[in-house]
Protein backbone atom coordinates (compact mmCIF):
# COMPACT_ATOMS: atom_id res chain seq x y z
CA UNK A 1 110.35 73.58 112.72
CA UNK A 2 109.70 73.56 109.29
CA UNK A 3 106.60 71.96 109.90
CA UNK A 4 105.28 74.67 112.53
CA UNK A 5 106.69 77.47 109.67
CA UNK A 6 103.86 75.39 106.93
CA UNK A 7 101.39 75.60 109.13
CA UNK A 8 101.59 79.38 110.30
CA UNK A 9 101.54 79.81 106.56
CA UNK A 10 98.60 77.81 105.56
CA UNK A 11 96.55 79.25 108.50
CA UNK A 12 97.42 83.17 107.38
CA UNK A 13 96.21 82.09 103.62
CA UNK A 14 92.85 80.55 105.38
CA UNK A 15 92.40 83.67 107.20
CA UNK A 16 93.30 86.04 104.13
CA UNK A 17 90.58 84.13 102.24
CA UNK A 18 88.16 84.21 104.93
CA UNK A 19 88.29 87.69 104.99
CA UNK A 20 88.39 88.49 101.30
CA UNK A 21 85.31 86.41 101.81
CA UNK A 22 83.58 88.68 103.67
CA UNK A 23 83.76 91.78 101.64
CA UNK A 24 82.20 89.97 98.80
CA UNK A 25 78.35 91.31 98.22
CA UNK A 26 75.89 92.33 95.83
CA UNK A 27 74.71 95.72 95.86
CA UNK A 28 71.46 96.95 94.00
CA UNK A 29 71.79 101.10 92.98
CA UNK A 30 71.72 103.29 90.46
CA UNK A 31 75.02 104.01 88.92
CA UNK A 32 76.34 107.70 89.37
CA UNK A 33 78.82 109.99 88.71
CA UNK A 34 79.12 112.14 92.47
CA UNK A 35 82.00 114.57 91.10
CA UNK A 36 79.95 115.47 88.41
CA UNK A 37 79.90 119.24 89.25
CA UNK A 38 79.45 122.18 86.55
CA UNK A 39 82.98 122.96 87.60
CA UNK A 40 84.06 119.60 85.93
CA UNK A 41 81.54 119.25 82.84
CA UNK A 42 79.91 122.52 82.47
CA UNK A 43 75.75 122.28 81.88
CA UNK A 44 74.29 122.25 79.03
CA UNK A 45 71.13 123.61 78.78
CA UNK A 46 68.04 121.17 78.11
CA UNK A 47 70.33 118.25 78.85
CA UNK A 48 68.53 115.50 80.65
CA UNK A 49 70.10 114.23 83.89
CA UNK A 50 71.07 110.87 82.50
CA UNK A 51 72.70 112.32 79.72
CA UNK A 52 75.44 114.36 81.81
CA UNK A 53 76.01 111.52 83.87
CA UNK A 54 76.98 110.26 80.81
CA UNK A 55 79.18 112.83 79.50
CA UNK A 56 80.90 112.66 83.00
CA UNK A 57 81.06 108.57 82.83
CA UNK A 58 83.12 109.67 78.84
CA UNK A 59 85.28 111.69 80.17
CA UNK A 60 86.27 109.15 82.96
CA UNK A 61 85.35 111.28 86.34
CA UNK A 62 84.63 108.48 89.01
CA UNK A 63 81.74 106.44 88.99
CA UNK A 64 79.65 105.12 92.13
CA UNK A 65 76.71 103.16 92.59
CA UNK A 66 74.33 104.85 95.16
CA UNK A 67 72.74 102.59 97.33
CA UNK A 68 70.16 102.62 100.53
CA UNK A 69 73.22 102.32 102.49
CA UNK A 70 75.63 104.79 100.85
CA UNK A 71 77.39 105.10 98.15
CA UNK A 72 80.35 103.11 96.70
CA UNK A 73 83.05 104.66 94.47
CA UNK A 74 83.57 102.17 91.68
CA UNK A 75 87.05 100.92 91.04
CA UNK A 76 89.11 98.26 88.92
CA UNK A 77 88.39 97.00 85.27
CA UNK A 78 84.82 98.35 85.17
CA UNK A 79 86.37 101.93 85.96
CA UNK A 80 89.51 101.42 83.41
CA UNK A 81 89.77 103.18 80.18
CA UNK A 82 87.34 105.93 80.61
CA UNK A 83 84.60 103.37 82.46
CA UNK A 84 84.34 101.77 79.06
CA UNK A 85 82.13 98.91 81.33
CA UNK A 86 80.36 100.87 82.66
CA UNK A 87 78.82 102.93 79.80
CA UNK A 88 75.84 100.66 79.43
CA UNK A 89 74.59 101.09 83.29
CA UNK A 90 74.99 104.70 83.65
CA UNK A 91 72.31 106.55 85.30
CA UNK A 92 69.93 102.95 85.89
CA UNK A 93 68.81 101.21 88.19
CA UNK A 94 71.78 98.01 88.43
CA UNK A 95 72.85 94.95 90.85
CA UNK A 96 76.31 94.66 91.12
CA UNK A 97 78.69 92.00 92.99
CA UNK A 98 82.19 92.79 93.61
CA UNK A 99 84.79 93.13 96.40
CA UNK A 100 84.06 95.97 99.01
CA UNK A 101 86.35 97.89 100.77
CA UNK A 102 86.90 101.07 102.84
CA UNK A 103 89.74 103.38 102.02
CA UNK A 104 89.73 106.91 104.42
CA UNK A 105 85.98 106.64 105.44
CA UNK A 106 84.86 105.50 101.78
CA UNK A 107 83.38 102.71 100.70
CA UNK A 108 84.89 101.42 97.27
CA UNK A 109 84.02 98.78 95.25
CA UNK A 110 86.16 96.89 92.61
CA UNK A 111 83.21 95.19 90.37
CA UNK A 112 83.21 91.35 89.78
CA UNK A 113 80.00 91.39 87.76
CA UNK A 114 77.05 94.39 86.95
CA UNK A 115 73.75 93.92 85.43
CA UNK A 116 70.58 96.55 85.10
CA UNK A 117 67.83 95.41 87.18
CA UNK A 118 64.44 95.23 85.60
């Protein structure tokens, strides 16, 4: 029996890692800050774009990286501490690999690794 019990468990820890797997990709966007509204960080005038996605990224609003096929909220250690990772990509053009997943119709995505495409 104990045997049986071993073997149920090894084959749920394949299947977990097959599946974690699958949500692995690389994404190629440019990194934005969607809840950036006036509401939240008020205009300033003559600002360029880039630079209040930048004040937003500060002030730690969320962070996504807008792609041809959506956009993905960005979560985990690049997000932590105000996006302090993610400072260097804002507003550019970036490739990004990480873990994808969908939470209530979203599509987040907890960064493994981001670098600005040329």
């Amino acid at each position: 029996m104990l045997h049986v019990k071993s073997w149920t468990a090894a084959g749920l820890i394949a299947a977990v890692a097959v599946v974690s797997a699958a949500d692995y990709r690389t994404v190629q966007g440019e990194l934005t800050a969607p809840s950036c509204t006036p509401a939240e960080v008020p205009e300033v005038a003559g600002e360029s774009p880039a630079a209040r996605t930048m004040r937003c990224a500060r002030q730690g609003l969320p962070m996504a990286i807008q792609t041809a096929d959506g956009l993905f909220l960005v979560e985990g250690d690049y997000a932590a501490n105000n996006n302090a990772k993610l400072l260097d990509f804002v507003a550019k053009p970036v490739e990004a690999k990480g873990q994808v997943t969908e939470r209530e119709g979203r599509m987040t995505f907890t960064v493994a690794a981001m670098v600005v495409r040329k």
